[in-house]
Protein backbone atom coordinates (compact mmCIF):
# COMPACT_ATOMS: atom_id res chain seq x y z
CA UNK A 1 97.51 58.69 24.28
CA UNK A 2 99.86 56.90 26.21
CA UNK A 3 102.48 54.51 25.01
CA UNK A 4 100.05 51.78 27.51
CA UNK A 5 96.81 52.91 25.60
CA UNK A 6 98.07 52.75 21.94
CA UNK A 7 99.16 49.32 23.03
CA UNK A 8 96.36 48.25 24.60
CA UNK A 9 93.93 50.00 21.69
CA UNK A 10 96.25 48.36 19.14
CA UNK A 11 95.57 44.66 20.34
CA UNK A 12 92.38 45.22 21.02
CA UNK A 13 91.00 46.52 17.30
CA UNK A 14 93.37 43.48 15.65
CA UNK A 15 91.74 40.72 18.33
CA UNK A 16 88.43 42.03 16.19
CA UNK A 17 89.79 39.88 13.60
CA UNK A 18 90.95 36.80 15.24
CA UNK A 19 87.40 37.02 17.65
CA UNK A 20 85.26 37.25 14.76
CA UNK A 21 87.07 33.59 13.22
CA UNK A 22 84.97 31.91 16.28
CA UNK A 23 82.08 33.07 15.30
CA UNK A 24 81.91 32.79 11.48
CA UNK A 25 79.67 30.50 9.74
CA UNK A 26 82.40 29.57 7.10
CA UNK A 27 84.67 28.20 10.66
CA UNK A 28 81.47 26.08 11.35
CA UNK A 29 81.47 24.53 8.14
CA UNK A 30 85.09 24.31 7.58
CA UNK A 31 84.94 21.99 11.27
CA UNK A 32 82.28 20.37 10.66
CA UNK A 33 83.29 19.33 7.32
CA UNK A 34 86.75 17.85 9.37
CA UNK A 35 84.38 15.94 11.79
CA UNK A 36 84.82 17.82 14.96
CA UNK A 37 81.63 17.50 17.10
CA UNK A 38 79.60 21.11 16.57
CA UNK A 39 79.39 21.57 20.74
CA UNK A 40 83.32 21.19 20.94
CA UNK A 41 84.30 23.38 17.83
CA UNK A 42 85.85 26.12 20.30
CA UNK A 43 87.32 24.23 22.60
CA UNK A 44 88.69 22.04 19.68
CA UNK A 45 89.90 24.47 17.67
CA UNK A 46 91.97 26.85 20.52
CA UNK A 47 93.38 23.76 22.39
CA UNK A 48 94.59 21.36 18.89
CA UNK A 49 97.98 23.14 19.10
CA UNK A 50 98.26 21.47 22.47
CA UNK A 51 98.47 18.07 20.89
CA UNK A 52 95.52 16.13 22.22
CA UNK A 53 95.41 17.52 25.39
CA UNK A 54 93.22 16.48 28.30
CA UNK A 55 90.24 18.21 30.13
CA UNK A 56 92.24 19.65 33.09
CA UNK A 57 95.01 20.88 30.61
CA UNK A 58 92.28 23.23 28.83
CA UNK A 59 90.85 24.16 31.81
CA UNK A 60 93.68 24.94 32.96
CA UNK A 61 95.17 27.03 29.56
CA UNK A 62 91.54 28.34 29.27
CA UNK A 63 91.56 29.14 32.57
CA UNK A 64 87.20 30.70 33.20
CA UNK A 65 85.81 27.37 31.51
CA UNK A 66 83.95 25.17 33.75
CA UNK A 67 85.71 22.02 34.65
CA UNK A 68 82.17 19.73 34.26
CA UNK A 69 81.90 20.88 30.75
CA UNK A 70 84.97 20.79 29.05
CA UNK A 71 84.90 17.24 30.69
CA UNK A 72 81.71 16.46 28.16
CA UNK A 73 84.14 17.60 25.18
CA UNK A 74 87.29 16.66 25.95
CA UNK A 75 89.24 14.41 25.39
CA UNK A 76 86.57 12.52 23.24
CA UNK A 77 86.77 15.17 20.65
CA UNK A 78 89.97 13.53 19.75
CA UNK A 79 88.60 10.59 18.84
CA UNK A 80 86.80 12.32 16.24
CA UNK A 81 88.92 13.62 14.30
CA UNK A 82 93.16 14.66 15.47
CA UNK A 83 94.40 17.83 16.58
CA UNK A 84 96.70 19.00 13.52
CA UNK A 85 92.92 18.00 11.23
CA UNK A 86 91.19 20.63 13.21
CA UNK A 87 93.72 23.20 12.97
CA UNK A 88 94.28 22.72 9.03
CA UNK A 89 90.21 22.76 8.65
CA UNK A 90 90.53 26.13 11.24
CA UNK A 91 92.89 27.85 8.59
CA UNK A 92 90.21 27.21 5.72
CA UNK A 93 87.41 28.54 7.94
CA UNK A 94 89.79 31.64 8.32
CA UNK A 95 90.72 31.92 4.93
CA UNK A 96 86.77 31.91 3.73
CA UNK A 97 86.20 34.15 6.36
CA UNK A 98 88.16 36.54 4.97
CA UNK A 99 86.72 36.27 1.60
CA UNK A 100 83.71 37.23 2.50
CA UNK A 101 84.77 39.97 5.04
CA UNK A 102 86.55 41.31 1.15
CA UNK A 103 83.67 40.97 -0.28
CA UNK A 104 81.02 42.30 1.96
CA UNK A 105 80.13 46.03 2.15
CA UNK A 106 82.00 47.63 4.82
CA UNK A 107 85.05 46.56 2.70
CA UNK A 108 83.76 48.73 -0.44
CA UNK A 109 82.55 51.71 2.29
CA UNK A 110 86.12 51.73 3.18
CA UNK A 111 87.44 51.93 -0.18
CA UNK A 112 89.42 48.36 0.35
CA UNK A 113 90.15 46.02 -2.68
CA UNK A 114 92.33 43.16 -2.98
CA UNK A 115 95.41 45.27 -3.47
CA UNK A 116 94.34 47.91 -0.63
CA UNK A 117 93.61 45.65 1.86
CA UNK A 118 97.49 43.43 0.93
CA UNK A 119 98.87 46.68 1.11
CA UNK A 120 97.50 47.13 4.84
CA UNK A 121 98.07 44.04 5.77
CA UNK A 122 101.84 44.55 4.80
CA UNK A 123 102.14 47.65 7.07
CA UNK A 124 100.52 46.30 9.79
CA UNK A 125 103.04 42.72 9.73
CA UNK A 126 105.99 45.00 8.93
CA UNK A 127 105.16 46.68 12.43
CA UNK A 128 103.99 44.02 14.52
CA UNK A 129 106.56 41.32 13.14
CA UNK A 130 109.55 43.23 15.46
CA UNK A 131 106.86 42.62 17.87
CA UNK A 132 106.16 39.34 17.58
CA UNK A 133 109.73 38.08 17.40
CA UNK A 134 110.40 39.58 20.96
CA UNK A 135 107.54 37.83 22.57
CA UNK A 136 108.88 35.31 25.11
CA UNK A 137 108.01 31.69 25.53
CA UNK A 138 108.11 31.66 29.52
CA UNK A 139 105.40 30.61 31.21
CA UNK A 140 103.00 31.03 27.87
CA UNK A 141 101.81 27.26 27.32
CA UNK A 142 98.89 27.99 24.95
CA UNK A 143 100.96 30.94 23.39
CA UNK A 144 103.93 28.49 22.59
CA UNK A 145 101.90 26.00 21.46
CA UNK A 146 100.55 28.30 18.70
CA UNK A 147 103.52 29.32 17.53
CA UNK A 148 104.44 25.74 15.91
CA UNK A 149 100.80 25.22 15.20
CA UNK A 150 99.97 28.17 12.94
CA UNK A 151 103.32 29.57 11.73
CA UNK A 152 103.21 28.87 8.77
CA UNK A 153 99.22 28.77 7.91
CA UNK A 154 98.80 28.55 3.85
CA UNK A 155 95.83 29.67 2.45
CA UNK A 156 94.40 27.44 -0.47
CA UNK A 157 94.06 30.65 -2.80
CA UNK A 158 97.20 32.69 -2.80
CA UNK A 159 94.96 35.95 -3.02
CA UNK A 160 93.86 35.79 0.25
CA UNK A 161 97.33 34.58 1.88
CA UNK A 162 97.43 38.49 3.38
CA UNK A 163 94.39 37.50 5.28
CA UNK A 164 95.65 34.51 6.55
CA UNK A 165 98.91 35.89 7.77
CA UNK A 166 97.53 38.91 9.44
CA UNK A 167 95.13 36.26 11.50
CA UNK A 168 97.90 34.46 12.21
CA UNK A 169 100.04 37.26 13.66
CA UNK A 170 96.81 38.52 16.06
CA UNK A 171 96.39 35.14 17.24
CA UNK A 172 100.27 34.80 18.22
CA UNK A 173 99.59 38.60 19.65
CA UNK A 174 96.47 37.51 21.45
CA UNK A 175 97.19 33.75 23.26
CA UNK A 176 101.02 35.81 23.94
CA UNK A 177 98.80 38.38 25.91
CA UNK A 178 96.12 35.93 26.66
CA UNK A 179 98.57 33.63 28.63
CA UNK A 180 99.69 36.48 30.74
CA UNK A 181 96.60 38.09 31.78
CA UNK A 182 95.84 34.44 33.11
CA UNK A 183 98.90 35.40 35.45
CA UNK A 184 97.85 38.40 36.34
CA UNK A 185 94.30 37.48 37.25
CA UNK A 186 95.68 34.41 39.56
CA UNK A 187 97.93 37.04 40.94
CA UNK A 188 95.27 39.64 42.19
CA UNK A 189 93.50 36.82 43.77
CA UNK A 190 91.02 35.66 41.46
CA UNK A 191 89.40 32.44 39.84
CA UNK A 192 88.69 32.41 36.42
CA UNK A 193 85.12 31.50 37.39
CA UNK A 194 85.18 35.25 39.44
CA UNK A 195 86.78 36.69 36.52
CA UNK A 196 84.21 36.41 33.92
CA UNK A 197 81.25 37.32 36.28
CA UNK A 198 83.31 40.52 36.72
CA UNK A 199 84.04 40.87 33.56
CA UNK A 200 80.08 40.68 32.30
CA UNK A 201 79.69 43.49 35.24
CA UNK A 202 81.99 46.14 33.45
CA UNK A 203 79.34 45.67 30.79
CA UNK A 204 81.79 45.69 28.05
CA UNK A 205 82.23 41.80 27.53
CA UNK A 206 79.43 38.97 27.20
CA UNK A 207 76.21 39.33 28.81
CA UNK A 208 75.85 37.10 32.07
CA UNK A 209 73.60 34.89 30.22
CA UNK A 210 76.00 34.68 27.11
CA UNK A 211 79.08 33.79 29.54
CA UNK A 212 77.29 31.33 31.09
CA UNK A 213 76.32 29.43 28.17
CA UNK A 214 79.48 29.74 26.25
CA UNK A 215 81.70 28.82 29.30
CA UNK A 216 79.56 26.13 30.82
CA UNK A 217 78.72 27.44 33.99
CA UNK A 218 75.37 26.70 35.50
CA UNK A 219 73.34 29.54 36.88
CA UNK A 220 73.77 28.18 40.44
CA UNK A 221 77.44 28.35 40.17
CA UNK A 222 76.96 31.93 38.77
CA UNK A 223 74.89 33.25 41.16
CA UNK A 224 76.79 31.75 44.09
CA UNK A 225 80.50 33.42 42.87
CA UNK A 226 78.25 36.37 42.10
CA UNK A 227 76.82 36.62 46.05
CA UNK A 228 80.68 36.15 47.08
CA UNK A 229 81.75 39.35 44.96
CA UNK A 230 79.25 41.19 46.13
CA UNK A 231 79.98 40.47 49.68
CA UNK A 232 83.73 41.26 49.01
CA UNK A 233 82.44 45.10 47.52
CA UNK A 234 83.43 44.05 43.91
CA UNK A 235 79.83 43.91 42.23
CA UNK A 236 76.39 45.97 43.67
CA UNK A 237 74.06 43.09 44.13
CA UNK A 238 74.57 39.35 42.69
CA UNK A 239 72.11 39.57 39.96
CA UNK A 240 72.68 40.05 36.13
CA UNK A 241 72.32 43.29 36.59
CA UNK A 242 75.06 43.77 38.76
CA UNK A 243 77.64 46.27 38.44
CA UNK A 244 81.24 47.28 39.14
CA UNK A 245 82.12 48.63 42.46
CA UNK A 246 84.96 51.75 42.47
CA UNK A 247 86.80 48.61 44.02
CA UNK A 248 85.77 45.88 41.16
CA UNK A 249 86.40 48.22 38.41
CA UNK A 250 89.59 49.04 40.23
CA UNK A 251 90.73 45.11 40.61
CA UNK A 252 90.39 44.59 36.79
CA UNK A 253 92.48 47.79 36.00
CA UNK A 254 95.18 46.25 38.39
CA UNK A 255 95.18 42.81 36.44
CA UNK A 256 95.31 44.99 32.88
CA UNK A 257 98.16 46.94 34.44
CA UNK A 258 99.76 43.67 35.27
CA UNK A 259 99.10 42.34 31.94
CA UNK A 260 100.52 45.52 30.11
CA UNK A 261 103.83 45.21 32.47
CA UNK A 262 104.35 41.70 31.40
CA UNK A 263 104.17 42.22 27.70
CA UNK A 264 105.63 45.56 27.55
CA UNK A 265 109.53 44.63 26.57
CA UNK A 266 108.23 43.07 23.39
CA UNK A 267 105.76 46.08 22.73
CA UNK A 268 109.21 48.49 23.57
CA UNK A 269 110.81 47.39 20.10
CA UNK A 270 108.44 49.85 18.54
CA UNK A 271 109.10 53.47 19.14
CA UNK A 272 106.04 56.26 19.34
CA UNK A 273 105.52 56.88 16.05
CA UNK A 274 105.22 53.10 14.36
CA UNK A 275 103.25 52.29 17.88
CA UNK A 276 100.95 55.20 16.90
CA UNK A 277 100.63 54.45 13.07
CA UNK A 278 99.99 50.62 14.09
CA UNK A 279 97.08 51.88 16.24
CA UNK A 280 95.69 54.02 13.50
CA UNK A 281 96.12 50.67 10.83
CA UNK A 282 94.31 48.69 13.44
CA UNK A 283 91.15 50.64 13.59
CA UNK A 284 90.92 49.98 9.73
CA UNK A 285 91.05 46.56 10.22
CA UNK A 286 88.39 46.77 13.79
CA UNK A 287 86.18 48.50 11.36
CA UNK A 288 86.23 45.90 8.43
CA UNK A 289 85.15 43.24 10.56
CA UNK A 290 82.56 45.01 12.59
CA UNK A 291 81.21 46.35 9.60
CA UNK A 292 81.37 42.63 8.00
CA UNK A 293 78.51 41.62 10.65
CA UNK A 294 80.84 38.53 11.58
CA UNK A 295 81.03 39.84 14.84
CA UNK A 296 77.29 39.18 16.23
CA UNK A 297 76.97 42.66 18.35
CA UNK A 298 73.87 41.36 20.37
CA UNK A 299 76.11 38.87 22.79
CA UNK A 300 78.04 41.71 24.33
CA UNK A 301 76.77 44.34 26.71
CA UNK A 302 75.67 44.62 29.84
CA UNK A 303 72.62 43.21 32.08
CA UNK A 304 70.10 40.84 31.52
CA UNK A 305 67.49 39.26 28.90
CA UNK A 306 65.49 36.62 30.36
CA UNK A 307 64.33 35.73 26.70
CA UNK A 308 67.82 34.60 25.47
């Protein structure tokens, strides 16, 4: 592989584990216990680092939300409960996360205890923190804002501090990479309304339906972007079914190529071999949270259900 695809496979097994924290039941209780309003736990939860920031400074950061509906959640979410509350109650829903991820089968199947799984966890930081240090502020709002916010995350049972650090190091990793794939994505030309419909085409993301729920959209709005793609050549017809043109699929390659270019110098601190061996680590860690069930499988794909 390619020192591009060990990167890219790298971040993308690790993301397993900071994707899965939005999903967990033990993050919905951990919120809700804190007071945040259950229909603006993600958007409360990724933007509290930002202070208490306002509707268009999400949708901006978040960039493929729909303006209407983070309007319905924000800002009155922080006059529920404040922005450093939700981000202390988002490091306990982590940290029982993780318990049961330990505790759950696919741990035992892959032969992890307690000590195994520090003992990964302290290969995988020893790599990435070289990594991590050379990632650059510029132009990475929701990236920078993260770095004050979850630093120095403390997990209520020292046991499971490993856990909590190795979360916190993949989120740094993903908003870092997250913030400049938003760059690259304005740069080919695209909205981040165009973006996710595209995205649900390469069948390897949410399904239509699933994006359109989770990012507000209405169907309308969908179908209407949609149309426009498929005019352009990106998608083969506007419906859910839709796929990837030879010139979609090769759009969102450009953007990824764009994105690897602009995190690259802080990836270049590694050489082959600890970029290789960080890969392989990874794919322990992508296969302890799959395995966990966390991760609920039946949202991603590609095509329609008209039932969901």
């Amino acid at each position: 592989m390619t020192r591009t695809s060990l990167t890219r496979s790298a971040t993308k097994r690790l993301d397993t584990l900071h994707s899965a924290s939005y999903f967990a039941p033990t993050m919905t209780k951990a919120l809700e216990g804190a007071g945040v309003p259950v229909e603006a736990h993600y958007l409360a939860q990724r933007s509290a680092p930002l202070g208490a920031p306002s509707a268009e400074l999400v949708v901006a950061t978040f960039f493929n939300y729909a303006p209407a509906y983070v309007a319905t959640q924000v800002p009155a979410c922080w006059e529920a409960v404040r922005p450093a509350e939700v981000t202390t109650a988002r490091i306990a829903g982590v940290e029982a996360m993780s318990a049961e991820i330990l505790a759950s089968d696919a741990a035992a199947t892959a032969g992890l205890d307690r000590a195994g799984f520090d003992a990964l966890v302290e290969r995988i930081l020893e790599r990435l923190q070289p990594v991590l240090d050379a990632q650059s502020l510029s132009g990475r709002p929701l990236y920078a804002a993260h770095v004050r916010a979850v630093a120095e995350a403390r997990a209520e049972d020292p046991g499971l501090q490993s856990a909590v650090d190795l979360w916190t190091a993949v989120t740094l990793l993903r908003e870092h990479r997250g913030d400049a794939h938003i760059a690259a994505l304005v740069t080919v030309g695209l909205s981040g309304l165009e973006a996710i419909v595209l995205d649900s085409a390469s069948g390897r993301s949410f399904y239509p339906w699933s994006m359109r729920k989770t990012r507000g959209w209405t169907e309308e709005e969908w179908r209407e972007t949609a149309k426009a793609l498929a005019a352009r050549g990106l998608l083969t017809s506007a419906g859910d079914d839709a796929h990837l043109t030879d010139a979609g699929a090769a759009l969102k390659e450009d953007a990824e190529n764009r994105t690897d270019a602009a995190v690259a110098a802080a990836w270049d601190v590694l050489d082959d071999d600890a970029l290789s061996a960080l890969a392989d680590d990874a794919k322990v860690v992508a296969k302890l949270v799959l395995g966990s069930g966390i991760l609920p499988s039946k949202l991603f794909g590609h095509g329609s259900d008209s039932k969901r």
